[in-house]
Protein backbone atom coordinates (compact mmCIF):
# COMPACT_ATOMS: atom_id res chain seq x y z
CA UNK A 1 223.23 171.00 77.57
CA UNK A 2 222.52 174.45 78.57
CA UNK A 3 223.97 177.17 76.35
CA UNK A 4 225.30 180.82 77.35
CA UNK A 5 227.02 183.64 76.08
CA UNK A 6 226.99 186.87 74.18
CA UNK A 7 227.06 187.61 70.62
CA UNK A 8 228.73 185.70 68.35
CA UNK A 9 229.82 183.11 71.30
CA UNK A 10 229.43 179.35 70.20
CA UNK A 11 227.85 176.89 71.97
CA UNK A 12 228.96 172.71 71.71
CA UNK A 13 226.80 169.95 72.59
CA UNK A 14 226.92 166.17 72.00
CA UNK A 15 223.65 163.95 71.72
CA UNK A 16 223.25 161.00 73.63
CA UNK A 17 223.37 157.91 71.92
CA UNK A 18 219.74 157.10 69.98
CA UNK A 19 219.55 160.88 68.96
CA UNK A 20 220.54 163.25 66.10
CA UNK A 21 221.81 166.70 65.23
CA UNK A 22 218.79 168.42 64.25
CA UNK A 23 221.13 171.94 63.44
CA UNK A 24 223.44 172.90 60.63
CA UNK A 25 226.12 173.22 62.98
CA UNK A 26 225.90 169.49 63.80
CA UNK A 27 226.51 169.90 67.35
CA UNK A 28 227.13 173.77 67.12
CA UNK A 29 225.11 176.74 67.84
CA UNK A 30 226.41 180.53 67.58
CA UNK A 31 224.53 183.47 69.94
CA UNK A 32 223.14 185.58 66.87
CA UNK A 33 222.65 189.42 66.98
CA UNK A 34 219.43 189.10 68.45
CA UNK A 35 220.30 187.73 71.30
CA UNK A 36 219.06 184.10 70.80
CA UNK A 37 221.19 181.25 70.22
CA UNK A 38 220.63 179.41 66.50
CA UNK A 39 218.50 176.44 65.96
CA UNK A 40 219.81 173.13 67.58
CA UNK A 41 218.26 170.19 69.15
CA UNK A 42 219.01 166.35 69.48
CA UNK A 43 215.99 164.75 68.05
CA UNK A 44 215.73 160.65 68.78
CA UNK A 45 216.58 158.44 66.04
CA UNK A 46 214.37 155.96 64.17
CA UNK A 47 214.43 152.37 65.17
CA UNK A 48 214.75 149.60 63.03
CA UNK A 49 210.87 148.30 62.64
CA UNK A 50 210.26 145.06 64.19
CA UNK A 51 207.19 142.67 63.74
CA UNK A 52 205.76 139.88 65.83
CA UNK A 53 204.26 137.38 64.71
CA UNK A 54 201.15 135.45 66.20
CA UNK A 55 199.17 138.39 67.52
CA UNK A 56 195.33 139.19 67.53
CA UNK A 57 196.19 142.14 65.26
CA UNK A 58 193.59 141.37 62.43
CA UNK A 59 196.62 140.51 60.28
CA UNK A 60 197.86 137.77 62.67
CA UNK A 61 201.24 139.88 63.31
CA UNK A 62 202.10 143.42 64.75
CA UNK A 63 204.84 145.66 63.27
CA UNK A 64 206.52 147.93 65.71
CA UNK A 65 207.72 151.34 64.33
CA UNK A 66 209.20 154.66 66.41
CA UNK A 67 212.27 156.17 67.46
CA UNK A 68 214.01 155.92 70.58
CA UNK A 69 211.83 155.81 73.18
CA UNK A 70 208.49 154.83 71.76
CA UNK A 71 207.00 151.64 73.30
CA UNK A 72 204.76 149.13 71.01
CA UNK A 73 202.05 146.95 72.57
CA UNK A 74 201.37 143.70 71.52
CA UNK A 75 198.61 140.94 72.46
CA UNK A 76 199.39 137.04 71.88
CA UNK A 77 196.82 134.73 70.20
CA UNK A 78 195.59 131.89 72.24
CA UNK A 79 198.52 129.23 72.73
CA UNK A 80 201.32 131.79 72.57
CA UNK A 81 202.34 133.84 75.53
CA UNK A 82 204.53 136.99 76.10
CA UNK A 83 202.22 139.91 75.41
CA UNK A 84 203.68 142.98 76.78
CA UNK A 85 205.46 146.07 75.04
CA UNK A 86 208.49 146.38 73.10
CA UNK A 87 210.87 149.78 73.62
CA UNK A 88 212.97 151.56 70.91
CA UNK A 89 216.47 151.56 72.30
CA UNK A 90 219.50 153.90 71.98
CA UNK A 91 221.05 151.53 69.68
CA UNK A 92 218.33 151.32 67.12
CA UNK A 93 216.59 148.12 68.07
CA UNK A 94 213.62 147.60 69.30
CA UNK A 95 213.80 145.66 72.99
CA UNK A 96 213.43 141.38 72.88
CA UNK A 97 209.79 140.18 72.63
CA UNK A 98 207.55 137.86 70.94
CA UNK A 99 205.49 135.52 71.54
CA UNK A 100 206.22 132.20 71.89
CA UNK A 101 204.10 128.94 71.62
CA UNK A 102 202.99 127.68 74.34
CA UNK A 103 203.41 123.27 75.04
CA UNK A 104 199.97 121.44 75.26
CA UNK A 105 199.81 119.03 77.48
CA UNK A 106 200.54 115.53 76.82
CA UNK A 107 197.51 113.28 74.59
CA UNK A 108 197.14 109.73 74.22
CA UNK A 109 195.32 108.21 71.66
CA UNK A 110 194.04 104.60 72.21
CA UNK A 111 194.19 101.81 69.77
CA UNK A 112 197.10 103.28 67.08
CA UNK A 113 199.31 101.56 65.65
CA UNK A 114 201.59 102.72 67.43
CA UNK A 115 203.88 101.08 70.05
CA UNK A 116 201.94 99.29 72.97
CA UNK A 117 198.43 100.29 70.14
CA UNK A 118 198.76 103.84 71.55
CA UNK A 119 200.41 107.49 70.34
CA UNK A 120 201.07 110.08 72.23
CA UNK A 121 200.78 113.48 71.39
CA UNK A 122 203.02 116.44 72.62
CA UNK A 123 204.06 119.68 71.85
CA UNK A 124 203.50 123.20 71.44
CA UNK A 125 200.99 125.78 69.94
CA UNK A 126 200.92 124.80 66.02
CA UNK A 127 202.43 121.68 66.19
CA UNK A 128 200.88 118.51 64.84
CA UNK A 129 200.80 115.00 65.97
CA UNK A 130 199.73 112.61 62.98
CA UNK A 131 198.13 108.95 64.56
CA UNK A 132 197.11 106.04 62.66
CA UNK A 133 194.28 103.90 63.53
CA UNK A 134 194.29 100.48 64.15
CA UNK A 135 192.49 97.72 61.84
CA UNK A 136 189.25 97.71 63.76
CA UNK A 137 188.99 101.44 64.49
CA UNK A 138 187.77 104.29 62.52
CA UNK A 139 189.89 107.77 61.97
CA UNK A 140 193.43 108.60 62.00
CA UNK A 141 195.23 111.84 60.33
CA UNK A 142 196.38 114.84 62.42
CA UNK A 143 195.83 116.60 65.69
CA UNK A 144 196.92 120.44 66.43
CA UNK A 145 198.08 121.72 69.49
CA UNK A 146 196.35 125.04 70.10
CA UNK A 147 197.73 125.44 73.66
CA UNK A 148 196.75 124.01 76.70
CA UNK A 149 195.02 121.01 74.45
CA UNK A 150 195.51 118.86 71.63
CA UNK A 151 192.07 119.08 69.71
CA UNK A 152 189.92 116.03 69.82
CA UNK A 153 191.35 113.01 68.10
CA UNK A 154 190.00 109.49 68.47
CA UNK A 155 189.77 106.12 67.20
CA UNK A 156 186.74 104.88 66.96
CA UNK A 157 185.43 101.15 67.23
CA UNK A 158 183.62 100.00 63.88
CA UNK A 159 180.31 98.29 63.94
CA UNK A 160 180.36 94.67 63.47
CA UNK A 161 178.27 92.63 60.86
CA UNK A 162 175.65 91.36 62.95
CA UNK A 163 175.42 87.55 63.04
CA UNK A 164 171.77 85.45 64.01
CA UNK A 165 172.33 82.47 66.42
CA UNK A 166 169.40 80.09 65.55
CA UNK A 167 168.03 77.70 68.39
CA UNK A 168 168.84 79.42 71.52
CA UNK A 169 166.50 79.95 74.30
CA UNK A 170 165.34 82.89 72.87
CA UNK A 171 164.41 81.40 69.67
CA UNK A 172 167.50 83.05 67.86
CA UNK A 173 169.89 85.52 69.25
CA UNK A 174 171.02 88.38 66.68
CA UNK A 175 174.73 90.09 68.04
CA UNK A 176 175.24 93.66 67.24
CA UNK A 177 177.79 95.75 68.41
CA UNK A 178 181.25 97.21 67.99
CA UNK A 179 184.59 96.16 67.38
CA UNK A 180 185.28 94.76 71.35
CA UNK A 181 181.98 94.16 72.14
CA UNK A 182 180.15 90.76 73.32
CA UNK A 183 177.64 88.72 72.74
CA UNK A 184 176.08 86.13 75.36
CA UNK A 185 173.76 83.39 74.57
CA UNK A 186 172.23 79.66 75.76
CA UNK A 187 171.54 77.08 73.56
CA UNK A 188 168.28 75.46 73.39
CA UNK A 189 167.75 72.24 74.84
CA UNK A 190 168.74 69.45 72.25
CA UNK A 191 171.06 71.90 70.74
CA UNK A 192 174.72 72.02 71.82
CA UNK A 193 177.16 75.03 71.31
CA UNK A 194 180.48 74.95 69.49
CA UNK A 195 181.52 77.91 70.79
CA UNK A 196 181.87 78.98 74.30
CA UNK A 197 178.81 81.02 75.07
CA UNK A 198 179.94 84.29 74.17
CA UNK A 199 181.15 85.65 70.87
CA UNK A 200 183.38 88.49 70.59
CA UNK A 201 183.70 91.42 67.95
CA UNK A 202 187.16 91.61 66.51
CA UNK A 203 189.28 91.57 63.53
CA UNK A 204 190.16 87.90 62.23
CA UNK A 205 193.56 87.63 61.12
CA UNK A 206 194.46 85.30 57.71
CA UNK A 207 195.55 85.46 54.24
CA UNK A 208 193.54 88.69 52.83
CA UNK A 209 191.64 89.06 56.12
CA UNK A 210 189.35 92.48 56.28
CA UNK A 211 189.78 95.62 58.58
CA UNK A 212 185.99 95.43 59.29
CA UNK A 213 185.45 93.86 62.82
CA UNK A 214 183.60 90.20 62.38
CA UNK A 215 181.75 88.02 65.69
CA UNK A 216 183.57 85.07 66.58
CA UNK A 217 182.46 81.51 65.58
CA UNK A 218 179.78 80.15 67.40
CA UNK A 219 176.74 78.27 66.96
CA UNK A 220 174.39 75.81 68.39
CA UNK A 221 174.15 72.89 66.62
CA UNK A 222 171.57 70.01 66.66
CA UNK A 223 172.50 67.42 68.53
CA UNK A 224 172.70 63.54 67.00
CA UNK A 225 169.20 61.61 67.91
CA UNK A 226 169.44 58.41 69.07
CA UNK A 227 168.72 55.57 66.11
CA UNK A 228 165.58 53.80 66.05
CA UNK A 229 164.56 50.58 64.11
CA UNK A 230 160.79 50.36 62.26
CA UNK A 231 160.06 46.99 61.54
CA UNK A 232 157.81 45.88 58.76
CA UNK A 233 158.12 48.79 56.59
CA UNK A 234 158.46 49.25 52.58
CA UNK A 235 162.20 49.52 52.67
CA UNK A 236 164.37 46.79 51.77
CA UNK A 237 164.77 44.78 54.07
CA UNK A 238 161.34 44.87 55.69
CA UNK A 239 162.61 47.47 58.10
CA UNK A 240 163.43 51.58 58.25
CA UNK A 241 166.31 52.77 60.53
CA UNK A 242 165.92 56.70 61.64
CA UNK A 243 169.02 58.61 61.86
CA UNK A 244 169.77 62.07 62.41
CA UNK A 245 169.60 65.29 64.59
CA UNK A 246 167.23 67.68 66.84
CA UNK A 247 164.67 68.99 64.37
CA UNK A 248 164.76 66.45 61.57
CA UNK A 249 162.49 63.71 60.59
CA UNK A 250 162.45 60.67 59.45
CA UNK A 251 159.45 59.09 57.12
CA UNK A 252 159.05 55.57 56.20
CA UNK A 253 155.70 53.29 54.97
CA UNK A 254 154.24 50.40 56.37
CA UNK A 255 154.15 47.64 55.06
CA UNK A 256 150.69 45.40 53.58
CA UNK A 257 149.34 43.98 57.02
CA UNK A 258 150.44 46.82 59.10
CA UNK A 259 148.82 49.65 60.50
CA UNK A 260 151.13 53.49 61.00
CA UNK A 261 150.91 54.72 64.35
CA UNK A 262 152.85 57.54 63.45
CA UNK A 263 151.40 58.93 60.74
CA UNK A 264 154.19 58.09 58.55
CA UNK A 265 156.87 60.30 60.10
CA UNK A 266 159.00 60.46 63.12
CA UNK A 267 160.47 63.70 64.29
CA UNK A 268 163.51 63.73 66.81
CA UNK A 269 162.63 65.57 69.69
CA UNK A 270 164.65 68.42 71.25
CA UNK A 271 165.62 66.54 74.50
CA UNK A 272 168.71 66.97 76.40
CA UNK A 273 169.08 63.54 74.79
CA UNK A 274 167.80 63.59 71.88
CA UNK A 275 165.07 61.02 71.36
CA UNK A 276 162.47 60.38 67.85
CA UNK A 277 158.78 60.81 68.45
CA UNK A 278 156.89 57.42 69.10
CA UNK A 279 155.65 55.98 65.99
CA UNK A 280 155.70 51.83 64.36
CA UNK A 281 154.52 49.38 62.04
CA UNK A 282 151.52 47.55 64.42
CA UNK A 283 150.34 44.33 62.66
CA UNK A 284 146.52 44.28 61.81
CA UNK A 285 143.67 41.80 63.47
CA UNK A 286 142.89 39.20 60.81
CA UNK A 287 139.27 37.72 60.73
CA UNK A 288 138.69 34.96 63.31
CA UNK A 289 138.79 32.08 61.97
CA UNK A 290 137.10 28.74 63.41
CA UNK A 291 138.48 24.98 62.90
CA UNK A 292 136.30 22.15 62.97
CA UNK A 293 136.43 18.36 63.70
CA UNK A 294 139.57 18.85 66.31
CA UNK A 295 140.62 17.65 68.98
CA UNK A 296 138.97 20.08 71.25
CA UNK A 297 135.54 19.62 69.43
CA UNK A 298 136.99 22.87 67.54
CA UNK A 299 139.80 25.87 67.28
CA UNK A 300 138.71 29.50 67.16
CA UNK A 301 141.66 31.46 66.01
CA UNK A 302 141.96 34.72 67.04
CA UNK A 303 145.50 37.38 66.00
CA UNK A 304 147.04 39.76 64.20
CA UNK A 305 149.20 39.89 61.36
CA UNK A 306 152.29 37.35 61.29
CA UNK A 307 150.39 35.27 63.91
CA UNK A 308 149.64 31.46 64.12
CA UNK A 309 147.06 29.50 65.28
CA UNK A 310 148.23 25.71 65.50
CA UNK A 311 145.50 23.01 65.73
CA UNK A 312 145.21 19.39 65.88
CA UNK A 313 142.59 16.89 64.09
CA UNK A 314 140.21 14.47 65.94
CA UNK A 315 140.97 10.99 64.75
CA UNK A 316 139.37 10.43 61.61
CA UNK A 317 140.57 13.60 59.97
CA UNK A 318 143.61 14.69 58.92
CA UNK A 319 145.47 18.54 58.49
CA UNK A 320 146.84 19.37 61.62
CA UNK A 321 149.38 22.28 61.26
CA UNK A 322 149.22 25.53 61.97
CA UNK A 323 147.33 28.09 59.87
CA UNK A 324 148.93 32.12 59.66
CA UNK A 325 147.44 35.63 60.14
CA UNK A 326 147.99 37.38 56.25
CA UNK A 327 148.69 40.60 55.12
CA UNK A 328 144.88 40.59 53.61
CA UNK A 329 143.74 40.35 56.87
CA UNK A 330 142.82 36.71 56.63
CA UNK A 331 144.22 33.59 58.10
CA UNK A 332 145.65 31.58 55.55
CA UNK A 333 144.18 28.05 54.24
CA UNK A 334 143.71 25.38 56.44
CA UNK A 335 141.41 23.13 58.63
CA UNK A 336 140.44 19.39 59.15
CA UNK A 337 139.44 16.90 56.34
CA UNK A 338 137.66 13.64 56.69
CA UNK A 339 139.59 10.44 55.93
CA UNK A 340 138.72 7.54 53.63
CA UNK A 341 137.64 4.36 54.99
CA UNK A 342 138.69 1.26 53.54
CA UNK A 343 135.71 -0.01 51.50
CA UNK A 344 133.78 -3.07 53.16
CA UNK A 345 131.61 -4.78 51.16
CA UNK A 346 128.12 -6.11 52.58
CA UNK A 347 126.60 -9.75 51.51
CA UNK A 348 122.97 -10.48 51.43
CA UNK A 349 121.57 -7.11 50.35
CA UNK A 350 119.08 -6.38 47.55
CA UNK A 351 121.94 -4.75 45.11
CA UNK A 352 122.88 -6.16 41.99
CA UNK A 353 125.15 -9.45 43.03
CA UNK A 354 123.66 -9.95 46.07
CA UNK A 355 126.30 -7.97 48.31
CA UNK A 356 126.82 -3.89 48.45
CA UNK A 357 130.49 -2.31 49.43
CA UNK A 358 130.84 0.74 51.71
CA UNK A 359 132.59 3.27 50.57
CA UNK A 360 132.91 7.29 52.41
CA UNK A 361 134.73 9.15 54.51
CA UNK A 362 134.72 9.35 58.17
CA UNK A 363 131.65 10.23 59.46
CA UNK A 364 129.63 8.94 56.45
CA UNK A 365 126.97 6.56 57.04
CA UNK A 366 126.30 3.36 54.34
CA UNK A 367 122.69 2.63 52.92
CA UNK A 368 121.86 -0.74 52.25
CA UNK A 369 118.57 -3.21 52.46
CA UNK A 370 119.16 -7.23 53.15
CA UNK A 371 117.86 -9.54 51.06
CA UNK A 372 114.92 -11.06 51.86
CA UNK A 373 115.08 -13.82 54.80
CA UNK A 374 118.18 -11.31 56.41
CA UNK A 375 117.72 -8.11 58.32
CA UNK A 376 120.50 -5.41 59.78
CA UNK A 377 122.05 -5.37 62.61
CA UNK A 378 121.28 -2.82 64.81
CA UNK A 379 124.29 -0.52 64.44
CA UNK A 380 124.45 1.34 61.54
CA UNK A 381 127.47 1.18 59.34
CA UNK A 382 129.28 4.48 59.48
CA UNK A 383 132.65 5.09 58.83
């Protein structure tokens, strides 16, 4: 408004909306004597203060203060946008603006318990997406959206006990690994596997089962030997029979007569079928052993323990049989033995009575001398 006049004329204005009478006329002002109009002035009005909140000011918010016309600058954090300037208006109030979170995009966290053993994350700046592991898996809690990520969140696979597979083809196989992890191994020859080959790391379910991972079953165990008989051993019976698997043995003792040719145990050999080591009870060579007076003049036996050596006796002598290889190493008793002749007397000889009788065994030859005026014949008298 532009004022003029002469002395003692009056001058009205209005202010504009967002500004004040700043005279004591309150919208007034009178041309004085000295030829100047009084004070007056529309001065802008105060706006309500205004703060906004998530801002790099040191105090994580910025308050806005001025009167109408004043501008405030602000500057978002990180994960909040709208950084600008807010106005002071006509009416008091500062102009719309804050800033506002920003959405993260979209996380998914593997093996949760959550549906399909995932969660997924979203939101925006400041939220928080809680996850539970599953049994298995290390971590779990909370992850914060500072905008445009999620901050790292993970479940983690937990280390399996490690388990030793004995008799493979690599001597013994030790698994190690993770929850998910395998294991691969070949049992040794005369070993078979109860498993399939490979074991896996993983939680076993049951009654009161553990949430630390465990390797499947799986082993290779000894396979079943093939039985073998020892004859002539300690055991009742006379004889020893070997049972059992890969890897084990089996001792015995042989018995008097016999000789070990295995050094008193057997061992059953890894084979694809399984087999024990060669070993027995051999019988022992007896002494020979010579028969006289048989029919072939005479018997040599010759054998080993349990043997027999049969024989027949040249007429005159009796005992044929059979005679036996011992334990001791000897053949038993037997042989041929002269038979008795019937006693024949003899007349005319120079013994008492006048006659002497023959008595002996075969082969035995009788002494007599005649009497005088008779002389022997010229055989001799042998049985």
């Amino acid at each position: 408004t532009t004022c003029n006049g002469a002395t003692t004329d009056v001058c009205r204005y209005t202010c504009a909306q967002g500004y004040g009478y700043q005279d004591p006329g309150h919208g007034q002002v009178t041309c004085e004597a000295n030829g100047d109009f009084s004070a007056g002035s529309c001065d802008p009005k105060p706006c309500t203060s205004k703060t906004i909140q998530h801002t790099t000011d040191r105090s994580g918010s910025t308050r806005c203060t001025g009167s109408t016309g004043a501008t405030c600058d602000y500057t978002c954090d990180p994960g909040y946008e709208g950084s600008g300037s807010v106005t002071c208006q006509h009416n008091g109030q500062f102009t719309a603006g804050d800033c506002t979170p920003m959405a993260c995009t979209s996380k998914t966290i593997a093996h949760t318990t959550g549906q399909g053993g995932s969660t997924t994350c979203t939101g925006s700046t400041g939220d928080s997406c809680k996850y539970t592991c599953a049994d298995g898996y290390s971590g779990g809690g909370e992850t914060l959206c500072t905008a445009p990520d999620f901050a790292a969140a993970e479940c983690t696979p937990k280390s399996c006990i490690s388990k030793t597979i004995d008799h493979t083809t690599d001597g013994s196989t030790r698994c190690t690994g993770t929850n998910g992890a395998t294991c691969g191994y070949t049992c040794a020859v005369g070993y078979e596997d109860t498993g399939t080959g490979t074991l896996t790391c993983g939680i076993r379910p049951g009654p009161g089962h553990s949430d630390n991972p465990t390797f499947s079953a799986g082993e290779c165990k000894a396979k079943p030997c093939a039985p073998k008989m020892i004859e002539h051993t300690t055991d009742n019976g006379g004889r020893t029979t070997c049972t059992g698997a890969t890897g084990d043995p089996c001792r015995y003792t042989c018995a008097a007569g016999y000789s070990d040719t295995g050094h008193g145990s057997l061992t059953c050999r890894p084979l694809e079928n399984p087999t024990f080591s060669d070993g027995s009870c051999a019988p022992k060579s007896c002494t020979t052993k010579t028969i006289s007076d048989t029919t072939e003049g005479s018997t040599r036996c010759d054998g080993v323990t349990g043997d027999t050596c049969p024989f027949t006796c040249k007429k005159g002598y009796s005992g044929s049989g059979s005679v036996t290889c011992g334990t001791g190493g000897s053949f038993s008793a037997g042989g041929c033995t002269a038979e008795h002749c019937t006693p024949q007397p003899i007349a005319h000889t120079k013994d008492p009575g006048g006659s002497t009788t023959c008595i002996g065994s075969t082969g035995e030859e009788c002494s007599f001398t005649c009497a005088q005026g008779y002389k022997k014949s010229s055989e001799p008298v042998v049985c």
